[in-house]
PDB file of N, CA and C in Angstrom:
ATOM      1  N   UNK A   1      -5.145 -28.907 -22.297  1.00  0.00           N
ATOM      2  CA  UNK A   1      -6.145 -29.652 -21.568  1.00  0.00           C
ATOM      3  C   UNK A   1      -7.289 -28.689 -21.263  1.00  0.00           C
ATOM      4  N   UNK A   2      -8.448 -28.994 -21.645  1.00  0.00           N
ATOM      5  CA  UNK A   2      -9.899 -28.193 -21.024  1.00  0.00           C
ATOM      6  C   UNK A   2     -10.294 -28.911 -19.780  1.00  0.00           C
ATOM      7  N   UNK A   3     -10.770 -27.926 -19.151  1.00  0.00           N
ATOM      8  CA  UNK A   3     -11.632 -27.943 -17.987  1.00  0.00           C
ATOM      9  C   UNK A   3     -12.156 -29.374 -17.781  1.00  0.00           C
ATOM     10  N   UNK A   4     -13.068 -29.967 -18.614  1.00  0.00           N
ATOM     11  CA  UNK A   4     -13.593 -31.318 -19.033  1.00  0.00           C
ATOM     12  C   UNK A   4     -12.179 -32.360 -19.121  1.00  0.00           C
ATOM     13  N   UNK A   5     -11.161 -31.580 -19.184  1.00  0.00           N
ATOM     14  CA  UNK A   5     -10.458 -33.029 -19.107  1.00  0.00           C
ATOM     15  C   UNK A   5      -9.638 -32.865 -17.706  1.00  0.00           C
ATOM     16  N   UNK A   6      -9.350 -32.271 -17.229  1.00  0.00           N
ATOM     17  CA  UNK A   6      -8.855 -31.878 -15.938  1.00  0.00           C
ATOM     18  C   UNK A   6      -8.894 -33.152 -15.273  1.00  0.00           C
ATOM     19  N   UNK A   7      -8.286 -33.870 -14.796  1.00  0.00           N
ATOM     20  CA  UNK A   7      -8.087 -34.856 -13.831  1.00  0.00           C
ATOM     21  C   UNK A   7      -8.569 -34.587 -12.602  1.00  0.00           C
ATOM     22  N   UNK A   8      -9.528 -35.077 -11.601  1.00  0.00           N
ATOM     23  CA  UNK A   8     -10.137 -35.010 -10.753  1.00  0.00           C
ATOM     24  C   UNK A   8      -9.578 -34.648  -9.765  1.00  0.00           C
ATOM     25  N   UNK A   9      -9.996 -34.059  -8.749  1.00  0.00           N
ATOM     26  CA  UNK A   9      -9.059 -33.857  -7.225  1.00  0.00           C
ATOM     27  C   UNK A   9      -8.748 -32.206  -7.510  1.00  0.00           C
ATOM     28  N   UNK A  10      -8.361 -31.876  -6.709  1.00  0.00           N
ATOM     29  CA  UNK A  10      -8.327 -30.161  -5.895  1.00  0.00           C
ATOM     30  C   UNK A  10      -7.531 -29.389  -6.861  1.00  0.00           C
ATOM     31  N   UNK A  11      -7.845 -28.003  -7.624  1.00  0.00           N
ATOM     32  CA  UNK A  11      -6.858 -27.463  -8.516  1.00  0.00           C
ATOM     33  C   UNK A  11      -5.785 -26.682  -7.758  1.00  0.00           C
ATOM     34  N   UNK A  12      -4.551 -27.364  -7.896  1.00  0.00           N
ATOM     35  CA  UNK A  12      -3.134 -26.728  -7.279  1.00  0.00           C
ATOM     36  C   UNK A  12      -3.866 -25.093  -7.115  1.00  0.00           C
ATOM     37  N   UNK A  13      -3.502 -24.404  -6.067  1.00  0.00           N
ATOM     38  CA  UNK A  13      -3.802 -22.962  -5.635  1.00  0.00           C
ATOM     39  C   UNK A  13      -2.284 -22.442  -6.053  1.00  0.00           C
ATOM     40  N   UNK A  14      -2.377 -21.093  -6.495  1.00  0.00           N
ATOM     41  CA  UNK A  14      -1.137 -20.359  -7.043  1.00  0.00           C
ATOM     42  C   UNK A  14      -0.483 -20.196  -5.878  1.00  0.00           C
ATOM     43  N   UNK A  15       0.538 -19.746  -5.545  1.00  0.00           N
ATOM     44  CA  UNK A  15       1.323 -19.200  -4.277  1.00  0.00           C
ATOM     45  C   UNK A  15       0.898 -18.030  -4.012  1.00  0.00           C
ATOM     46  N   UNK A  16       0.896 -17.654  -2.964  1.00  0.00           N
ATOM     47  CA  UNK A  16       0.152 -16.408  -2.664  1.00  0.00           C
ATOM     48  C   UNK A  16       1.699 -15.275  -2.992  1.00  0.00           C
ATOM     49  N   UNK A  17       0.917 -13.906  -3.035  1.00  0.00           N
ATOM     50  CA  UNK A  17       1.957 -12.593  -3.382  1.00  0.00           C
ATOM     51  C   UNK A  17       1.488 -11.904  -2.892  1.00  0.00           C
ATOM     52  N   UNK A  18       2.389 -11.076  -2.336  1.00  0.00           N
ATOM     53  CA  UNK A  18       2.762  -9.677  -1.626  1.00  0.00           C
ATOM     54  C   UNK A  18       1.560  -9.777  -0.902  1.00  0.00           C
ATOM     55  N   UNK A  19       0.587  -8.745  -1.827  1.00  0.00           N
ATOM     56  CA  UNK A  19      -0.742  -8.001  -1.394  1.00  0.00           C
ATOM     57  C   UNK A  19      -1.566  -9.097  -0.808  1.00  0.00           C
ATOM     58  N   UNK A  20      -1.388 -10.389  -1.039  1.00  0.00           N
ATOM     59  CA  UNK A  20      -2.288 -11.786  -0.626  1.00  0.00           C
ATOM     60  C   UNK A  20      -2.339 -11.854   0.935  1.00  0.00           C
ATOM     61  N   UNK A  21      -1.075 -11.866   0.982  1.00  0.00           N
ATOM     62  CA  UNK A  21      -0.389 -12.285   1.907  1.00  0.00           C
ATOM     63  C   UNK A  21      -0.615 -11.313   3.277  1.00  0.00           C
ATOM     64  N   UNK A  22      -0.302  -9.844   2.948  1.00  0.00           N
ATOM     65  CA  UNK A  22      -0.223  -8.588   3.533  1.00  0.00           C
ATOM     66  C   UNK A  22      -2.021  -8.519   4.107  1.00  0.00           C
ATOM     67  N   UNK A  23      -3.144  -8.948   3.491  1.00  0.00           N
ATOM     68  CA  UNK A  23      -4.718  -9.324   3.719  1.00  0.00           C
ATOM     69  C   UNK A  23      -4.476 -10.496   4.455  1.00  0.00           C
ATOM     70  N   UNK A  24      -4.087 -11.119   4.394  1.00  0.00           N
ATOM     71  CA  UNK A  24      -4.413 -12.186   5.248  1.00  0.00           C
ATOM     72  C   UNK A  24      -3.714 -12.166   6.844  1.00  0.00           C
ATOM     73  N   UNK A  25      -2.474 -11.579   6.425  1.00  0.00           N
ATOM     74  CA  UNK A  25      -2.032 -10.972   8.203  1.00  0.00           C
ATOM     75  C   UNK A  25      -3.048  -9.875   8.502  1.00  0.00           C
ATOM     76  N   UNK A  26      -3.625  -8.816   8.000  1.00  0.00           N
ATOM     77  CA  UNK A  26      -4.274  -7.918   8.497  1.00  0.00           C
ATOM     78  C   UNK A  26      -5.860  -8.497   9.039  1.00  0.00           C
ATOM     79  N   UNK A  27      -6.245  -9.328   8.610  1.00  0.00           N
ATOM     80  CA  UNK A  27      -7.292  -9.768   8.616  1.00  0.00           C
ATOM     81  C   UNK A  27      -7.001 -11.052   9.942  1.00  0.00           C
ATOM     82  N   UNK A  28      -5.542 -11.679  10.309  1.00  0.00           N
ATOM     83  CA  UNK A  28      -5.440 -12.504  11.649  1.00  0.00           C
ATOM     84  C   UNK A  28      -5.660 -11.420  12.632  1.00  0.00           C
ATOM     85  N   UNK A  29      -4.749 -10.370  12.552  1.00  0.00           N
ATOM     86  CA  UNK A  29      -4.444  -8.872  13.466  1.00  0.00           C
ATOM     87  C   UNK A  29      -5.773  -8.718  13.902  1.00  0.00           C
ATOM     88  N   UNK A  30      -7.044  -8.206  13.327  1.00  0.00           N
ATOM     89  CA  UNK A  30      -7.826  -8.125  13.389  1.00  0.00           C
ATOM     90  C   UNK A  30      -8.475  -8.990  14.364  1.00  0.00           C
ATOM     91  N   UNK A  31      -8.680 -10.354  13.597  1.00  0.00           N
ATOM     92  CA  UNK A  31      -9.335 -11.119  14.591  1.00  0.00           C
ATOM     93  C   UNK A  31      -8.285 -11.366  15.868  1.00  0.00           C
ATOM     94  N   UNK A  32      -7.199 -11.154  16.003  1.00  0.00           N
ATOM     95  CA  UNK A  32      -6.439 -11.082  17.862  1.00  0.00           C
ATOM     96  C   UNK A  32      -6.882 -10.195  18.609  1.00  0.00           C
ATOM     97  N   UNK A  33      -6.922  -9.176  17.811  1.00  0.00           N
ATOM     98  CA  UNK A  33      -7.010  -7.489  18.667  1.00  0.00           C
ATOM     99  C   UNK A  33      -8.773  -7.331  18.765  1.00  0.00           C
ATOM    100  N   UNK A  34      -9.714  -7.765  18.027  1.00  0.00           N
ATOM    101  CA  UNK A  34     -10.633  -8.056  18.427  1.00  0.00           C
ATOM    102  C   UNK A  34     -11.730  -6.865  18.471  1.00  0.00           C
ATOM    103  N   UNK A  35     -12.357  -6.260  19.294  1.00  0.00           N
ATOM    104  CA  UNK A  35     -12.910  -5.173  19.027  1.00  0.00           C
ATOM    105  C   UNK A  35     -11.783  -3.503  19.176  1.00  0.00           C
ATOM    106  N   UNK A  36     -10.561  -3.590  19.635  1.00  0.00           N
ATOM    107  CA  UNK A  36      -9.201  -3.032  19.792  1.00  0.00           C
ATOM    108  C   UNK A  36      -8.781  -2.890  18.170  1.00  0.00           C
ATOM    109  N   UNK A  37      -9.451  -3.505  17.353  1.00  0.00           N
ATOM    110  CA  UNK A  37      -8.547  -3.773  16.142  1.00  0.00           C
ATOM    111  C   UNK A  37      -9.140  -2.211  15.019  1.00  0.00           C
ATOM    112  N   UNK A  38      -7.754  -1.923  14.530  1.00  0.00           N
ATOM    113  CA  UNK A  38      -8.623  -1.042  13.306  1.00  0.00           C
ATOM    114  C   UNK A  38      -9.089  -1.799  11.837  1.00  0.00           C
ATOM    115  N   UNK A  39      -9.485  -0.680  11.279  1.00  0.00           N
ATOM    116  CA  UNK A  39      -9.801  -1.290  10.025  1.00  0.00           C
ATOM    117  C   UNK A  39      -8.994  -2.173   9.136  1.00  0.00           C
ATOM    118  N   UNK A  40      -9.200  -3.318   8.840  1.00  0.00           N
ATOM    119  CA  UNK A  40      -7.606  -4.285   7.954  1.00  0.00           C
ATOM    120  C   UNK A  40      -7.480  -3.249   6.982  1.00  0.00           C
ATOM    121  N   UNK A  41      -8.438  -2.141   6.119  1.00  0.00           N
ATOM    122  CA  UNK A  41      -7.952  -1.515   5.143  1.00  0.00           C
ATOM    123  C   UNK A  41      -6.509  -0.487   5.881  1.00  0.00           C
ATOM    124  N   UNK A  42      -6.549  -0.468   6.932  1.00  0.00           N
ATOM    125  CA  UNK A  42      -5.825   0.608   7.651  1.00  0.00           C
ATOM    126  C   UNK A  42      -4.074   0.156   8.067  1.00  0.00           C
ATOM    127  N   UNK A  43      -4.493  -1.374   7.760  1.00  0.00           N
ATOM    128  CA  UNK A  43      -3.358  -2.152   8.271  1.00  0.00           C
ATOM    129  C   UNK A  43      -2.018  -1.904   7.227  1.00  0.00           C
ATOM    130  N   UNK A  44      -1.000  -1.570   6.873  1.00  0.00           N
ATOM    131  CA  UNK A  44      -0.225  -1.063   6.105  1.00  0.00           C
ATOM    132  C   UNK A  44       0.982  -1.745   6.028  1.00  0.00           C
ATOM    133  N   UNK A  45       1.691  -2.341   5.180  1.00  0.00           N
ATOM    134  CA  UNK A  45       2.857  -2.484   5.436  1.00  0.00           C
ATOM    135  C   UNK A  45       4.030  -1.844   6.355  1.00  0.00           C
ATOM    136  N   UNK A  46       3.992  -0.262   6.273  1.00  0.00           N
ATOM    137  CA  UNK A  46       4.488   0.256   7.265  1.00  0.00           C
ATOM    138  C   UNK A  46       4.260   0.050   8.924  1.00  0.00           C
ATOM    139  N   UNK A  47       2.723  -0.171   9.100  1.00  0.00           N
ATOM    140  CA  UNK A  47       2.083  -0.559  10.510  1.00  0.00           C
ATOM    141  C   UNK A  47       2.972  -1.216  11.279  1.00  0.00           C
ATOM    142  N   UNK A  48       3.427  -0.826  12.079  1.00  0.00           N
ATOM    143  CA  UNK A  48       4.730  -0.834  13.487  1.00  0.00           C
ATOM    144  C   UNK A  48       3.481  -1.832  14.506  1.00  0.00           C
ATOM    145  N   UNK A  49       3.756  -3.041  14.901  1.00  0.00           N
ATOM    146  CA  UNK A  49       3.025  -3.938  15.728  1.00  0.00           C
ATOM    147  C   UNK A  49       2.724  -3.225  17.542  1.00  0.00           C
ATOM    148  N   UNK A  50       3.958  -2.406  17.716  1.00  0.00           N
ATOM    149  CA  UNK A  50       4.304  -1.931  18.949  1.00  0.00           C
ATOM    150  C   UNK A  50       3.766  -0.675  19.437  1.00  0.00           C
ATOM    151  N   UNK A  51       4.277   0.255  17.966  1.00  0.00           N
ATOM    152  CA  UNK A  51       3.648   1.540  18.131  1.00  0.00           C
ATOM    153  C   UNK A  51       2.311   1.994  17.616  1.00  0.00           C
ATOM    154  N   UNK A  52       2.169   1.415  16.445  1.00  0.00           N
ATOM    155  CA  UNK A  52       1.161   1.397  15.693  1.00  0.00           C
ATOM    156  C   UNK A  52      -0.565   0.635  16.439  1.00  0.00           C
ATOM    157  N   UNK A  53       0.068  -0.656  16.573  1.00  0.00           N
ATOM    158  CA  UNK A  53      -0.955  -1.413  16.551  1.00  0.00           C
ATOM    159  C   UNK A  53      -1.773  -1.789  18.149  1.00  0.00           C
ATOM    160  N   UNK A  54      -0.480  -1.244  18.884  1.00  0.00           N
ATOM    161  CA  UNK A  54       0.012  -1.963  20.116  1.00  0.00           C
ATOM    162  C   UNK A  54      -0.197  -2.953  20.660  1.00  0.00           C
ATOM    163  N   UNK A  55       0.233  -4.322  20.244  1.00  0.00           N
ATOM    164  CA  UNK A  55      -0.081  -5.784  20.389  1.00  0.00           C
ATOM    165  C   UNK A  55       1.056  -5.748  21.531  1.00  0.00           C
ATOM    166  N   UNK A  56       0.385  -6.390  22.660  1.00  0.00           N
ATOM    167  CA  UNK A  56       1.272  -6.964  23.196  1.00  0.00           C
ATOM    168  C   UNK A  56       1.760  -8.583  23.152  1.00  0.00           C
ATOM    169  N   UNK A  57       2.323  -9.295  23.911  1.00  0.00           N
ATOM    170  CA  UNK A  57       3.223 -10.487  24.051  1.00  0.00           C
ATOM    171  C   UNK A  57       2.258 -11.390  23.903  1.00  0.00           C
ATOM    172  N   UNK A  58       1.017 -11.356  24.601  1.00  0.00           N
ATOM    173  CA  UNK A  58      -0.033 -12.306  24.977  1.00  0.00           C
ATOM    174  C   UNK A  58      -0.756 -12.320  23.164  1.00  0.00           C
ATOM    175  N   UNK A  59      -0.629 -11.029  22.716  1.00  0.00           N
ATOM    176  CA  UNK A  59      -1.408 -10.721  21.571  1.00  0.00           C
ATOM    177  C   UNK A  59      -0.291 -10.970  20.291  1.00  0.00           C
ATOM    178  N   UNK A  60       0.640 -11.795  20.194  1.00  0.00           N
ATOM    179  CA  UNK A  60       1.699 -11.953  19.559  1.00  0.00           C
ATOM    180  C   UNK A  60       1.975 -13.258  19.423  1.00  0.00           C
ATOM    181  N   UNK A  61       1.580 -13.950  20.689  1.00  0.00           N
ATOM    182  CA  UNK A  61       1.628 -15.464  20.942  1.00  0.00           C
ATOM    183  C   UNK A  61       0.165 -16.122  20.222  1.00  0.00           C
ATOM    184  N   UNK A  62      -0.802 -15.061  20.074  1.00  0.00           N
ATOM    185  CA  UNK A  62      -2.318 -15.627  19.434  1.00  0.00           C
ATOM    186  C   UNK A  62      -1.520 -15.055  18.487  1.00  0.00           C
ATOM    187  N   UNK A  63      -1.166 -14.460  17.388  1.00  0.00           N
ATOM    188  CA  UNK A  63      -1.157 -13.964  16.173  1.00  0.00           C
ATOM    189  C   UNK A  63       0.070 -15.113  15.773  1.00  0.00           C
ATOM    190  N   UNK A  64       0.557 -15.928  16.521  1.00  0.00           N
ATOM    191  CA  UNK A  64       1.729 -16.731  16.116  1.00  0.00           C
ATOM    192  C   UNK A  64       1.025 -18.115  15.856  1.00  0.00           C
ATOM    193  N   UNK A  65       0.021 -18.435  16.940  1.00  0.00           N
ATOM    194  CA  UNK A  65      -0.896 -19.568  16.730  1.00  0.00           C
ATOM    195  C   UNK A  65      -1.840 -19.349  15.630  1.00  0.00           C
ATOM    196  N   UNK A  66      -2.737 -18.298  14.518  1.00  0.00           N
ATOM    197  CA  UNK A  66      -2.655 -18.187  13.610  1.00  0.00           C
ATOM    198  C   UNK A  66      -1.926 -18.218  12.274  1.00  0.00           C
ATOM    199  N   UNK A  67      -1.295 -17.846  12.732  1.00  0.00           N
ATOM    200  CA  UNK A  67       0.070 -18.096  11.744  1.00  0.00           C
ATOM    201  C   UNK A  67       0.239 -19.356  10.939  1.00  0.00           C
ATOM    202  N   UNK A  68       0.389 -19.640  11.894  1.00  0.00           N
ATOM    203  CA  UNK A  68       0.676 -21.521  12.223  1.00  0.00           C
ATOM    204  C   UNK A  68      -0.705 -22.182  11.539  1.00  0.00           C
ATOM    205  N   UNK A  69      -2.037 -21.879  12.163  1.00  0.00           N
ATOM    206  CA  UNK A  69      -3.337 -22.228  11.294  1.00  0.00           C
ATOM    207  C   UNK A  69      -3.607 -22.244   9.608  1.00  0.00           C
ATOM    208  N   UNK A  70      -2.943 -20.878   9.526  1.00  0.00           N
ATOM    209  CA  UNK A  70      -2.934 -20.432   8.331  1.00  0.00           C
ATOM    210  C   UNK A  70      -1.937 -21.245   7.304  1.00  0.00           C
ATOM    211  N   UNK A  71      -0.616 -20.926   7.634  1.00  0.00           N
ATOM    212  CA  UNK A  71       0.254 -20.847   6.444  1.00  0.00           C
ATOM    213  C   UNK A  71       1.092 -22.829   6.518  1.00  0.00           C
ATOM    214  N   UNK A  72       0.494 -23.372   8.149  1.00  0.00           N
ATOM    215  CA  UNK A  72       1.922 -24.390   8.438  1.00  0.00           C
ATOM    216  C   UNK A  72       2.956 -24.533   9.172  1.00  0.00           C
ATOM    217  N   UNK A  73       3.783 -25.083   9.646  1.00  0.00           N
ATOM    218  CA  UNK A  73       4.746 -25.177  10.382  1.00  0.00           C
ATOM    219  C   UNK A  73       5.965 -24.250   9.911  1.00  0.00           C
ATOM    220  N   UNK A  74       5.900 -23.940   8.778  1.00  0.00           N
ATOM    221  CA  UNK A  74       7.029 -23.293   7.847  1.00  0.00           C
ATOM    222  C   UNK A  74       6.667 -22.126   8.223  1.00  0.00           C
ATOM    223  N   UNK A  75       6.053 -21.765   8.591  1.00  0.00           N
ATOM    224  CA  UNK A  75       5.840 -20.215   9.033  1.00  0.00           C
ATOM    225  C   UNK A  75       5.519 -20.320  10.814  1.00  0.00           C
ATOM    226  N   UNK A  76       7.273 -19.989  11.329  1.00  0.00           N
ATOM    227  CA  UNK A  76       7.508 -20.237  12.544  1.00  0.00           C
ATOM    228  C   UNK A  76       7.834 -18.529  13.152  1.00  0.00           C
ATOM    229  N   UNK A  77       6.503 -17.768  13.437  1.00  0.00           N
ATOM    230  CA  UNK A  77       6.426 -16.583  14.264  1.00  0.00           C
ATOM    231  C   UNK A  77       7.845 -16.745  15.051  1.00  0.00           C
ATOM    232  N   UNK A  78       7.319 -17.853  16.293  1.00  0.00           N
ATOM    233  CA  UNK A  78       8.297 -17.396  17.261  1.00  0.00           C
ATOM    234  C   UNK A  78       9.893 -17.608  16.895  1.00  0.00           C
ATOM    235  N   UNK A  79      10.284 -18.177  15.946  1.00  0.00           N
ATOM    236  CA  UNK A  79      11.676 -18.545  16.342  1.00  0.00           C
ATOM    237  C   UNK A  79      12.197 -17.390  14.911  1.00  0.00           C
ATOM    238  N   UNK A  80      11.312 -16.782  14.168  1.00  0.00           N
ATOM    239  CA  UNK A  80      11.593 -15.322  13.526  1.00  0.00           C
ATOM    240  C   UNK A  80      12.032 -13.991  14.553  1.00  0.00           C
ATOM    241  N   UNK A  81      11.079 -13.936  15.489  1.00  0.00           N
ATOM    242  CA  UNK A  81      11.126 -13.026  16.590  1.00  0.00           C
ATOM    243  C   UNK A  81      12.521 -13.021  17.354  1.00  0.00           C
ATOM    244  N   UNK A  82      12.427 -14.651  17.666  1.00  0.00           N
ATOM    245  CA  UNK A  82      13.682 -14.892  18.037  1.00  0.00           C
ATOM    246  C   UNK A  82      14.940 -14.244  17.812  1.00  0.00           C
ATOM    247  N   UNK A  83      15.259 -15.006  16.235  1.00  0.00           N
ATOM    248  CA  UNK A  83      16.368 -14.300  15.618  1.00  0.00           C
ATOM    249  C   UNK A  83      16.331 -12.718  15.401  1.00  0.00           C
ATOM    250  N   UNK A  84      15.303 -11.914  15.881  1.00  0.00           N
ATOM    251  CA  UNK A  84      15.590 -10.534  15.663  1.00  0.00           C
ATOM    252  C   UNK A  84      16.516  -9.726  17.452  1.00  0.00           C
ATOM    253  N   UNK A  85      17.216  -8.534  16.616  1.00  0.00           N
ATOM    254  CA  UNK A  85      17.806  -8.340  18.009  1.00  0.00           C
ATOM    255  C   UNK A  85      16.703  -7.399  18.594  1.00  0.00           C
ATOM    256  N   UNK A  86      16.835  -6.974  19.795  1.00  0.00           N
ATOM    257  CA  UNK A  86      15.615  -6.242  20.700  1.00  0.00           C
ATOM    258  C   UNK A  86      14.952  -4.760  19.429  1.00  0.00           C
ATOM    259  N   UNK A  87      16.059  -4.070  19.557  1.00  0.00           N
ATOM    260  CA  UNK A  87      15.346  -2.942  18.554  1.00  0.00           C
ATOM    261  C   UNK A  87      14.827  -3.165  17.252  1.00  0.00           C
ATOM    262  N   UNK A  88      14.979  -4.218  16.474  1.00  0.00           N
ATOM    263  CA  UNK A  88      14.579  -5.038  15.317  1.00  0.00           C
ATOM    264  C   UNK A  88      12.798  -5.423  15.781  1.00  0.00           C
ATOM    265  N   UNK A  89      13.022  -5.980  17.089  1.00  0.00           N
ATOM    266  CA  UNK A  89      11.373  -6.415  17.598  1.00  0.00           C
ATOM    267  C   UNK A  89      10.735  -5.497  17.696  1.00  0.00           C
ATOM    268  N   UNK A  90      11.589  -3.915  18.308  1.00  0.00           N
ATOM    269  CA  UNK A  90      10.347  -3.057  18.853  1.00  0.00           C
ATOM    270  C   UNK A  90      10.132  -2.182  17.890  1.00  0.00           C
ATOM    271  N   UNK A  91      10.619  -2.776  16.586  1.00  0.00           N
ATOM    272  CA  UNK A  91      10.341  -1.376  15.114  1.00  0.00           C
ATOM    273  C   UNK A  91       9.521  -2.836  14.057  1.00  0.00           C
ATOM    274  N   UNK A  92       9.256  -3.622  14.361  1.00  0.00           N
ATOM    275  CA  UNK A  92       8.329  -4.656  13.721  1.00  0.00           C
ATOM    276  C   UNK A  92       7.777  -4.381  12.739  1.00  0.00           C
ATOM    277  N   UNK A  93       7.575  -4.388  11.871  1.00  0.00           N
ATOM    278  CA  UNK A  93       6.558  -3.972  10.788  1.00  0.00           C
ATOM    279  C   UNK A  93       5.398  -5.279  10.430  1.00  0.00           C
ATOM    280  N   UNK A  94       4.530  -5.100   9.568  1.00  0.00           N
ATOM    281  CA  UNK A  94       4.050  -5.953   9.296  1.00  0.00           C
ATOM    282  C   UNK A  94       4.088  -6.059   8.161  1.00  0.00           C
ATOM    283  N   UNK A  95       4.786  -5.505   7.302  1.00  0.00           N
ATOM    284  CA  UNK A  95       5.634  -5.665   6.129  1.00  0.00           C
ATOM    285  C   UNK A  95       6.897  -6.288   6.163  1.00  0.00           C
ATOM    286  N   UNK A  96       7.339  -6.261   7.173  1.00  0.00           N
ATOM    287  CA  UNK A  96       8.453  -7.364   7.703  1.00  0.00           C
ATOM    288  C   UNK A  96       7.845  -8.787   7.814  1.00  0.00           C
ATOM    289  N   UNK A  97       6.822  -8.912   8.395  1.00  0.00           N
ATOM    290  CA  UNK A  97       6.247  -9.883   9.014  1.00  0.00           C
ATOM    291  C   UNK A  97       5.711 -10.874   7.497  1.00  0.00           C
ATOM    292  N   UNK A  98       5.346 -10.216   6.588  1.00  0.00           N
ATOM    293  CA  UNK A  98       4.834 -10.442   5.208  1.00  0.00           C
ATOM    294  C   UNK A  98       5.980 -11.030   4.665  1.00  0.00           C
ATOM    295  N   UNK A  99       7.155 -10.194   4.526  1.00  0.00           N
ATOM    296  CA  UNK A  99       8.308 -10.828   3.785  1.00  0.00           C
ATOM    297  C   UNK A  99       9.049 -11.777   4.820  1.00  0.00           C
ATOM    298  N   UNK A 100       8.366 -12.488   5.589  1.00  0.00           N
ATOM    299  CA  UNK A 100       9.395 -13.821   6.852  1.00  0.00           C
ATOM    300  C   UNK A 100       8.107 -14.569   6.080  1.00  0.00           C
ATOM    301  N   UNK A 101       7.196 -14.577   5.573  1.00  0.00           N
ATOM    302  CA  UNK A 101       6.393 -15.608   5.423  1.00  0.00           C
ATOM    303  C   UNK A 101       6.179 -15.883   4.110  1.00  0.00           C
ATOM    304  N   UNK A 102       6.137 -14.842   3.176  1.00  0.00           N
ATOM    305  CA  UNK A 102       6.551 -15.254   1.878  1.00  0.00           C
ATOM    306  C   UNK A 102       8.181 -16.353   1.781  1.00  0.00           C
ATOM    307  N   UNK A 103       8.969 -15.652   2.586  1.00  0.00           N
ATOM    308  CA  UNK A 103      10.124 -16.338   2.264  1.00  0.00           C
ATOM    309  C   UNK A 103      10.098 -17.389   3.113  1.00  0.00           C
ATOM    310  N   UNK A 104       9.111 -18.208   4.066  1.00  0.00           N
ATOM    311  CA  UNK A 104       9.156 -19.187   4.868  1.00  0.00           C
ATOM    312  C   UNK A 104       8.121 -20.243   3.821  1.00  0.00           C
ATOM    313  N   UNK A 105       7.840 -19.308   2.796  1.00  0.00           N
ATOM    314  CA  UNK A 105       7.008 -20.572   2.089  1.00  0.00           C
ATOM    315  C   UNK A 105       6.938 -20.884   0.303  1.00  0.00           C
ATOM    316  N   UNK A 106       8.499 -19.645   0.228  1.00  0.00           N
ATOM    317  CA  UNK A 106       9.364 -20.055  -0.908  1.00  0.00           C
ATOM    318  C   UNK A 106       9.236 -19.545  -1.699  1.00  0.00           C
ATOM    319  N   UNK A 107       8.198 -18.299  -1.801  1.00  0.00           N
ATOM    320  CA  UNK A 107       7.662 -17.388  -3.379  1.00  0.00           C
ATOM    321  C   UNK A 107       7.796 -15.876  -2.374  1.00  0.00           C
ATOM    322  N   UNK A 108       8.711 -15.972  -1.976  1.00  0.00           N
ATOM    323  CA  UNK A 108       9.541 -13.999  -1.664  1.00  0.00           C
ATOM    324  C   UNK A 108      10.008 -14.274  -3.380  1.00  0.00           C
ATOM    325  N   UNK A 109       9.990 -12.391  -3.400  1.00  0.00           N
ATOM    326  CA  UNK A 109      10.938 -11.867  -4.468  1.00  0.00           C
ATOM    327  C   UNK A 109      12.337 -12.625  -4.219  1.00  0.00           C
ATOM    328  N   UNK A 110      12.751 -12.644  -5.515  1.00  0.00           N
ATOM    329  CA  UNK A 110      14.530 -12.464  -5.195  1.00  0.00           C
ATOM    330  C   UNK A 110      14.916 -11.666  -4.705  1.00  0.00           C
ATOM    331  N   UNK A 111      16.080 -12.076  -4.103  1.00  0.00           N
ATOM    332  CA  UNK A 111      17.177 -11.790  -3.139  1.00  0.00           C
ATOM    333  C   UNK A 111      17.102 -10.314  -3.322  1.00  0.00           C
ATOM    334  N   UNK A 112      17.284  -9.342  -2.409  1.00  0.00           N
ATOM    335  CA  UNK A 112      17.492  -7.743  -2.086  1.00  0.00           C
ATOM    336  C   UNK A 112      15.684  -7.402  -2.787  1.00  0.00           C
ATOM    337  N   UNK A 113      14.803  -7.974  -3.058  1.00  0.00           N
ATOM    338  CA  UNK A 113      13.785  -7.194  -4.092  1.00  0.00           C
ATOM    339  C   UNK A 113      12.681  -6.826  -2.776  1.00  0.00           C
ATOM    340  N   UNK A 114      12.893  -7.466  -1.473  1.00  0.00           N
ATOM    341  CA  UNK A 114      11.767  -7.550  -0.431  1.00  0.00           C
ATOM    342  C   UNK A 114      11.550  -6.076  -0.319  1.00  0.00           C
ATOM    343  N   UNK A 115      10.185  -5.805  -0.625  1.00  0.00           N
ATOM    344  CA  UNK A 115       9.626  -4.143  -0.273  1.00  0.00           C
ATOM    345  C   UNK A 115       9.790  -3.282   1.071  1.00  0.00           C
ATOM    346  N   UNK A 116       9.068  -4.927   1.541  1.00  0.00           N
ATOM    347  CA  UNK A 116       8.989  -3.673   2.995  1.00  0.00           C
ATOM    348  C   UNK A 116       9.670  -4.306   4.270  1.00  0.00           C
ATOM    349  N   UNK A 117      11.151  -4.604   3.983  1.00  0.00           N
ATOM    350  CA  UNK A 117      11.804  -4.791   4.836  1.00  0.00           C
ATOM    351  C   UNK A 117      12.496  -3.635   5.619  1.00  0.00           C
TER     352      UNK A 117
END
């Protein structure tokens, strides 16, 4: 099928990957933390939310209501957080945070392949 024959209406968008995904949280971070925020180039998979970034609760609950803007109901911040135990929350990554939302919206790697868990 060419372009010219394409059936009218919106072209399906690919699923987003890794690096897509990893820009588009750095770039919510950003807009929460506000003039507090560093550079999104700076934002890293490794980037620790706690130590790194230092978001607090108030700044976690806006980055969850983005979330939600962004990706859908399928990408449920709080009840991820939830299921983590306390030291799991306070070593956070945002490479963690990348692979709960790839896999909340069905195009994670296979099973054991998640990078930056």
């Amino acid at each position: 099928m060419t372009t010219s024959e394409r059936p009218p209406g919106p072209v399906p968008l690919a699923p987003p990957d890794e690096e897509q995904v990893l820009a588009e949280i750095a770039g919510l971070i950003v807009e929460v933390l506000g003039d507090y925020a560093p550079d999104p180039a700076d934002i890293r998979p490794e980037t620790l939310f706690g130590d790194d970034l230092e978001l607090e609760s108030i700044d976690l609950v806006m980055l969850s209501g983005h979330l939600q803007e962004r990706y859908g109901e399928q990408v449920n911040f709080a009840e991820f957080v939830a299921s983590l135990e306390i030291d799991e929350v306070i070593a956070l990554s945002v490479g963690r945070l990348v692979d709960h939302v790839l896999h909340s919206l069905g195009t994670a790697p296979e099973a054991g392949a998640a990078r930056w868990s």
